[in-house]
C-alpha atoms as a PDB file:
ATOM      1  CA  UNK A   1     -13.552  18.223  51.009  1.00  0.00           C
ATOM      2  CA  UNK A   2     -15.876  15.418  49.571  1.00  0.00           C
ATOM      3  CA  UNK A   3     -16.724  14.335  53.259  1.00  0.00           C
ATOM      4  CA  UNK A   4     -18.299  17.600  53.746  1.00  0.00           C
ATOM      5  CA  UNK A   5     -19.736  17.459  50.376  1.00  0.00           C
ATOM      6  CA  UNK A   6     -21.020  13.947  51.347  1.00  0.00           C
ATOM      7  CA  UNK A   7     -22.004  15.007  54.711  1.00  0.00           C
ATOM      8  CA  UNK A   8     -24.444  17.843  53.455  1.00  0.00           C
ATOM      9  CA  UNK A   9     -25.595  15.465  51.119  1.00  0.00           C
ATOM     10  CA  UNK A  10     -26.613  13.146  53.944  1.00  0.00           C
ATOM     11  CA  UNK A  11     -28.304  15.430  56.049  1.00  0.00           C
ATOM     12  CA  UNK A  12     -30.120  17.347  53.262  1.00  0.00           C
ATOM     13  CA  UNK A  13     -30.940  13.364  51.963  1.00  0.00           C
ATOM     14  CA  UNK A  14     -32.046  12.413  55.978  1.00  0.00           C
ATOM     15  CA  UNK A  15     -33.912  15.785  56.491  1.00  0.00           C
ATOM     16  CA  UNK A  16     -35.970  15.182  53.309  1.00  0.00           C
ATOM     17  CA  UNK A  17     -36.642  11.653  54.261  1.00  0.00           C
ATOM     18  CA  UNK A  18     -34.537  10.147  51.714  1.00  0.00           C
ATOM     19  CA  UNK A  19     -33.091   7.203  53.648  1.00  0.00           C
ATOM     20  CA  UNK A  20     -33.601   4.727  50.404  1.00  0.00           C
ATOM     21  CA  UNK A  21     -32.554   6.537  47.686  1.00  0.00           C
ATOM     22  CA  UNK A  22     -29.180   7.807  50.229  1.00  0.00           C
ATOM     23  CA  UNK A  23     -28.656   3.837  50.432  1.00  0.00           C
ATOM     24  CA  UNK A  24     -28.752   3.170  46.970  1.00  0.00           C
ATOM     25  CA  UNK A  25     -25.693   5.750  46.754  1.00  0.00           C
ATOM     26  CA  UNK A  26     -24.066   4.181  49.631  1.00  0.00           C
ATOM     27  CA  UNK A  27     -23.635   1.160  47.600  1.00  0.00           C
ATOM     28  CA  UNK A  28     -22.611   2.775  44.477  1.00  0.00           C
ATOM     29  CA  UNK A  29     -19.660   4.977  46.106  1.00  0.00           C
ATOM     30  CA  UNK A  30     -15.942   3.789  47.137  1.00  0.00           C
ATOM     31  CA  UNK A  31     -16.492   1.558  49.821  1.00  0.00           C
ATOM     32  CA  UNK A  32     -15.240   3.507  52.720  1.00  0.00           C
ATOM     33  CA  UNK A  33     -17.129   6.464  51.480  1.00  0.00           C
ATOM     34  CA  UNK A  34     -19.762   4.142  51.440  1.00  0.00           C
ATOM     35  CA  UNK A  35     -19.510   2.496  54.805  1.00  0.00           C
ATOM     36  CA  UNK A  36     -19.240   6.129  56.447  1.00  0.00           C
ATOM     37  CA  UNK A  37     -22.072   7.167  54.756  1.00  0.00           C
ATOM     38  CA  UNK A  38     -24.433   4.121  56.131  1.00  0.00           C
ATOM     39  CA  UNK A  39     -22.980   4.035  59.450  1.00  0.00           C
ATOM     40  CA  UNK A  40     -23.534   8.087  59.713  1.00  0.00           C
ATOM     41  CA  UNK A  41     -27.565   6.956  58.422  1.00  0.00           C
ATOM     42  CA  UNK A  42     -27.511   4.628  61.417  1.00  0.00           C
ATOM     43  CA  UNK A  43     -26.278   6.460  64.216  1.00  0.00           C
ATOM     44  CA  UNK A  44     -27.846   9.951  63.736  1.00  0.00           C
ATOM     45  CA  UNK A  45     -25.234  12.189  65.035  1.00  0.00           C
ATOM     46  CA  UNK A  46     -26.446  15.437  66.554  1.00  0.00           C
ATOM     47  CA  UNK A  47     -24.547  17.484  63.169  1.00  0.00           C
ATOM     48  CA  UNK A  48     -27.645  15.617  60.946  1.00  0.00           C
ATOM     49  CA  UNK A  49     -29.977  17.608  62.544  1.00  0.00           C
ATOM     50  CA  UNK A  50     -28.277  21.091  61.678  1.00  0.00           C
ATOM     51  CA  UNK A  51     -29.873  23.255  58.721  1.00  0.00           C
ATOM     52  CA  UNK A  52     -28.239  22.675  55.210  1.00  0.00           C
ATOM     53  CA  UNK A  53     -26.705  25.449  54.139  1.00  0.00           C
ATOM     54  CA  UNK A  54     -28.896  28.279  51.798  1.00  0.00           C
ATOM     55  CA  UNK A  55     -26.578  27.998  48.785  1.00  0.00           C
ATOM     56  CA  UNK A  56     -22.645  26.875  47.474  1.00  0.00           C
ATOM     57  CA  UNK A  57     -21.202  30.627  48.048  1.00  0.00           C
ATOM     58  CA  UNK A  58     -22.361  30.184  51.838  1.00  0.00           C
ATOM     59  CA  UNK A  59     -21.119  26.844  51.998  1.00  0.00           C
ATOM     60  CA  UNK A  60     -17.590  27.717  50.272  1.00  0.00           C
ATOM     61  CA  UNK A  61     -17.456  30.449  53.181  1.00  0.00           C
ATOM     62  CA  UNK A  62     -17.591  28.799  55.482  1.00  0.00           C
ATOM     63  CA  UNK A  63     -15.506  25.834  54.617  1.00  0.00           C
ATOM     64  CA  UNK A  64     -12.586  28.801  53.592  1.00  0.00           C
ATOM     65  CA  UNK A  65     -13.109  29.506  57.334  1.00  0.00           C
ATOM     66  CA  UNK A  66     -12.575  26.200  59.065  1.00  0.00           C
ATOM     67  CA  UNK A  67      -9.551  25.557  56.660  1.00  0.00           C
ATOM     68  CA  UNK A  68      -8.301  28.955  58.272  1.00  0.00           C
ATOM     69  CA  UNK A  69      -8.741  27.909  61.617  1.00  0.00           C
ATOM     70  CA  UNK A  70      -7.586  24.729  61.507  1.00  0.00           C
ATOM     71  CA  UNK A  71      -4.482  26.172  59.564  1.00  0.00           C
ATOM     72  CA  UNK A  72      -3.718  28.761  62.680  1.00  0.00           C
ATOM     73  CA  UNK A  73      -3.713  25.902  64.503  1.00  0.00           C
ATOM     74  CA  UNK A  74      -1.144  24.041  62.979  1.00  0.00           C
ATOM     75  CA  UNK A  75      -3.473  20.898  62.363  1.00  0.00           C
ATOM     76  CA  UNK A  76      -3.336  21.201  58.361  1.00  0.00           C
ATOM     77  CA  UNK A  77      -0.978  22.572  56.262  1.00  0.00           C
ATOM     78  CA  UNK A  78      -2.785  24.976  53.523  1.00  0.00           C
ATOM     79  CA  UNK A  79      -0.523  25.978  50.313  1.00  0.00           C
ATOM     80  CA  UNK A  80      -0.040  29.915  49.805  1.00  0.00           C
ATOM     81  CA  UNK A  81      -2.273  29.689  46.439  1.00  0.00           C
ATOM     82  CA  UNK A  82      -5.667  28.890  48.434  1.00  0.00           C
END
Protein backbone atom coordinates (compact mmCIF):
# COMPACT_ATOMS: atom_id res chain seq x y z
CA UNK A 1 0.00 0.00 0.00
CA UNK A 2 2.60 2.89 0.49
CA UNK A 3 3.94 2.19 -3.15
CA UNK A 4 0.67 3.21 -4.43
CA UNK A 5 0.50 5.92 -1.97
CA UNK A 6 4.03 6.91 -3.19
CA UNK A 7 3.20 6.34 -6.71
CA UNK A 8 0.20 8.89 -6.76
CA UNK A 9 2.34 11.06 -4.99
CA UNK A 10 4.84 10.96 -7.84
CA UNK A 11 2.67 11.47 -10.59
CA UNK A 12 0.48 14.15 -8.93
CA UNK A 13 4.32 15.69 -7.87
CA UNK A 14 5.54 15.09 -11.92
CA UNK A 15 2.16 16.35 -13.36
CA UNK A 16 2.44 19.58 -11.30
CA UNK A 17 6.01 20.02 -12.24
CA UNK A 18 7.38 19.27 -8.97
CA UNK A 19 10.52 17.34 -9.95
CA UNK A 20 12.71 19.31 -7.08
CA UNK A 21 10.73 19.37 -4.28
CA UNK A 22 9.78 15.17 -5.24
CA UNK A 23 13.77 14.87 -4.98
CA UNK A 24 14.16 16.43 -1.85
CA UNK A 25 11.67 13.58 -0.52
CA UNK A 26 13.52 11.01 -2.35
CA UNK A 27 16.39 11.66 -0.16
CA UNK A 28 14.57 11.92 3.01
CA UNK A 29 12.60 8.43 2.64
CA UNK A 30 13.99 4.70 3.33
CA UNK A 31 16.41 4.23 0.80
CA UNK A 32 14.74 1.76 -1.42
CA UNK A 33 11.63 3.80 -1.25
CA UNK A 34 13.85 6.36 -2.19
CA UNK A 35 15.76 4.84 -5.04
CA UNK A 36 12.28 3.68 -6.62
CA UNK A 37 11.02 6.88 -6.33
CA UNK A 38 14.08 8.65 -8.39
CA UNK A 39 14.47 5.96 -10.79
CA UNK A 40 10.44 6.09 -11.49
CA UNK A 41 11.33 10.36 -11.94
CA UNK A 42 13.88 9.21 -14.50
CA UNK A 43 12.32 6.82 -16.63
CA UNK A 44 8.75 8.21 -17.05
CA UNK A 45 6.71 5.16 -17.26
CA UNK A 46 3.55 5.42 -19.33
CA UNK A 47 1.31 4.97 -15.58
CA UNK A 48 2.89 8.83 -14.76
CA UNK A 49 0.95 10.15 -17.30
CA UNK A 50 -2.53 8.75 -16.00
CA UNK A 51 -4.97 11.28 -14.11
CA UNK A 52 -4.61 11.30 -10.21
CA UNK A 53 -7.41 10.17 -8.76
CA UNK A 54 -10.48 12.95 -7.72
CA UNK A 55 -10.36 12.12 -4.00
CA UNK A 56 -9.21 9.16 -1.10
CA UNK A 57 -12.85 7.38 -1.23
CA UNK A 58 -12.15 6.88 -5.12
CA UNK A 59 -8.77 5.90 -4.56
CA UNK A 60 -9.66 3.36 -1.56
CA UNK A 61 -12.14 1.86 -4.30
CA UNK A 62 -10.32 1.13 -6.35
CA UNK A 63 -7.37 -0.21 -4.52
CA UNK A 64 -10.30 -2.63 -2.54
CA UNK A 65 -10.73 -3.75 -6.19
CA UNK A 66 -7.28 -4.74 -7.35
CA UNK A 67 -6.73 -6.45 -3.86
CA UNK A 68 -9.94 -8.47 -5.00
CA UNK A 69 -8.65 -9.39 -8.15
CA UNK A 70 -5.45 -10.19 -7.39
CA UNK A 71 -6.94 -12.29 -4.41
CA UNK A 72 -9.24 -14.45 -7.06
CA UNK A 73 -6.25 -15.03 -8.55
CA UNK A 74 -4.43 -16.60 -5.98
CA UNK A 75 -1.43 -14.03 -6.22
CA UNK A 76 -2.04 -12.51 -2.55
CA UNK A 77 -3.49 -13.87 0.26
CA UNK A 78 -6.16 -11.25 1.85
CA UNK A 79 -7.33 -12.03 5.64
CA UNK A 80 -11.28 -12.51 6.08
CA UNK A 81 -11.40 -9.07 8.21
CA UNK A 82 -10.56 -6.77 5.03
Amino acid sequence: MIWMGLADWVRAGLQQGQDVLLRRLAYRLPRSLGEWLLHQMGARPPWVSLPVQPDLAHWRQQLAELIQALSRRGRIHVPMDF
